[in-house]
Protein backbone atom coordinates (compact mmCIF):
# COMPACT_ATOMS: atom_id res chain seq x y z
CA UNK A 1 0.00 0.00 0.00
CA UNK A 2 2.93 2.46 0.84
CA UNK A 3 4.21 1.73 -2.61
CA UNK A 4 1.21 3.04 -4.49
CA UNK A 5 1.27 5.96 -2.05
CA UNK A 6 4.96 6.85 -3.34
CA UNK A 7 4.00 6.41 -6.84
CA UNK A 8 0.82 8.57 -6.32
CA UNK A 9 3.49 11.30 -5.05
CA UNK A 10 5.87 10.60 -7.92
CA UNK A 11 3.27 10.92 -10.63
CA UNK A 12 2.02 13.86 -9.18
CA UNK A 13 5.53 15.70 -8.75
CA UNK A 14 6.11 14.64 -12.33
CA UNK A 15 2.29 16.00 -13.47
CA UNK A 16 3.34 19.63 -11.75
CA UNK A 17 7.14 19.38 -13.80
CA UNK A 18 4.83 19.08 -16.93
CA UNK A 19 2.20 21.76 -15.68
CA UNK A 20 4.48 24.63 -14.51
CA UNK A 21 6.54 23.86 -17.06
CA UNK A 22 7.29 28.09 -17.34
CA UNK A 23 8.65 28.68 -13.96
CA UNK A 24 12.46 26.99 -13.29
CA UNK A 25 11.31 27.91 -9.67
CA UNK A 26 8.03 25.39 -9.55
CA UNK A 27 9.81 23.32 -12.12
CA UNK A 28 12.62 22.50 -9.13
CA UNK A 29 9.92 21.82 -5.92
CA UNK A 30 8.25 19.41 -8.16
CA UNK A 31 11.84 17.91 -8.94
CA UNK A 32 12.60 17.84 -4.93
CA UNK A 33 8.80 16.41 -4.34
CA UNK A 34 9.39 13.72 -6.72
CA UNK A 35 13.07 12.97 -4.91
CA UNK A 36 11.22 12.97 -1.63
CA UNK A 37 8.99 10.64 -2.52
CA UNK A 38 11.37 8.50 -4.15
CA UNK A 39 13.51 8.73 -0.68
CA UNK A 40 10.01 7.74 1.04
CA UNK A 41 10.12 4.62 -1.06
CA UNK A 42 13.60 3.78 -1.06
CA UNK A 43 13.37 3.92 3.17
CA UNK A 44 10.59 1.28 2.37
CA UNK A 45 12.26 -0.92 0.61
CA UNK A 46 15.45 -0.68 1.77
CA UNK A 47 15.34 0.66 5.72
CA UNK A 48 12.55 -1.33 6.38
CA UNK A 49 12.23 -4.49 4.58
CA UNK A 50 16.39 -4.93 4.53
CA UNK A 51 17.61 -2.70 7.44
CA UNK A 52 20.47 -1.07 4.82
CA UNK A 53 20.56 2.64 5.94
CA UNK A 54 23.64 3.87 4.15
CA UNK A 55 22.12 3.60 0.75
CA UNK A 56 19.64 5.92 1.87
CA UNK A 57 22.11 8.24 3.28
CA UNK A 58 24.46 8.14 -0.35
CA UNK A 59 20.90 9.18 -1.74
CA UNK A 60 20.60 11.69 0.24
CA UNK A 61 23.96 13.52 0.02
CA UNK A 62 23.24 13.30 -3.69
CA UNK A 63 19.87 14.63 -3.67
CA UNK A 64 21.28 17.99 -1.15
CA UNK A 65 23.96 18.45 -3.72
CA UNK A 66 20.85 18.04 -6.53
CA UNK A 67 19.29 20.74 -4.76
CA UNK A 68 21.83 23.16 -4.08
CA UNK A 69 22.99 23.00 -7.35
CA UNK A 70 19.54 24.07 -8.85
CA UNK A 71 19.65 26.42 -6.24
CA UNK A 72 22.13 28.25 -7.55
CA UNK A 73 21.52 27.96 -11.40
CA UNK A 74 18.04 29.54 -10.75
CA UNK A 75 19.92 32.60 -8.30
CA UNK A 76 21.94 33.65 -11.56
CA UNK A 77 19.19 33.18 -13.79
CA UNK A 78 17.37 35.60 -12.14
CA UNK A 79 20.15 38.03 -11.60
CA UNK A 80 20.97 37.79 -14.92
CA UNK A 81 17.80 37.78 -17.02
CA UNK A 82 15.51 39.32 -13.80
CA UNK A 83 12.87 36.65 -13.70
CA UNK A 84 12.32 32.81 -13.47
CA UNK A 85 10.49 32.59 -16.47
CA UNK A 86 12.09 30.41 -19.23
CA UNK A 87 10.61 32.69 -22.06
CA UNK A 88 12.95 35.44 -20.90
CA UNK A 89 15.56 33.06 -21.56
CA UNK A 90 15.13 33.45 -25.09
């Protein structure tokens, strides 16, 4: 049942990517709410079920380093260009 949950949160994560597809702003939350709920699922299958925690802890240096990268990008977009928008890119 908890794995339908996490796919319910991945396909929705991926449905806002498609759907605020303008912004790089939403476009990276629904990036980092598809990562959580991939993290949700991973602790699932592999916390739970096989008690391996440092998998989950490699994921989640790599999904902090993910994030601050993005983080970053969109900070000199916007200095640059002045707005999130990817139209203004052009």
């Amino acid at each position: 049942m908890l794995k339908f949950i996490c796919f319910y949160f991945y396909v929705c994560g991926l449905l806002g990517y498609v759907v605020w597809s303008g912004h790089i702003l939403l476009m990276l939350l629904s990036l980092e709410f598809m990562v959580v709920s991939l993290f949700f699922f991973f602790f699932f299958c592999f916390g739970v079920l096989f008690g391996q925690y440092y998998l989950l802890l490699f994921f989640l240096v790599v999904v902090v380093c993910e994030s601050a990268l993005g983080l970053s990008l969109l900070v000199s977009v916007v200095r640059s260009f002045g707005s999130d928008m990817l139209y203004s890119l052009v």
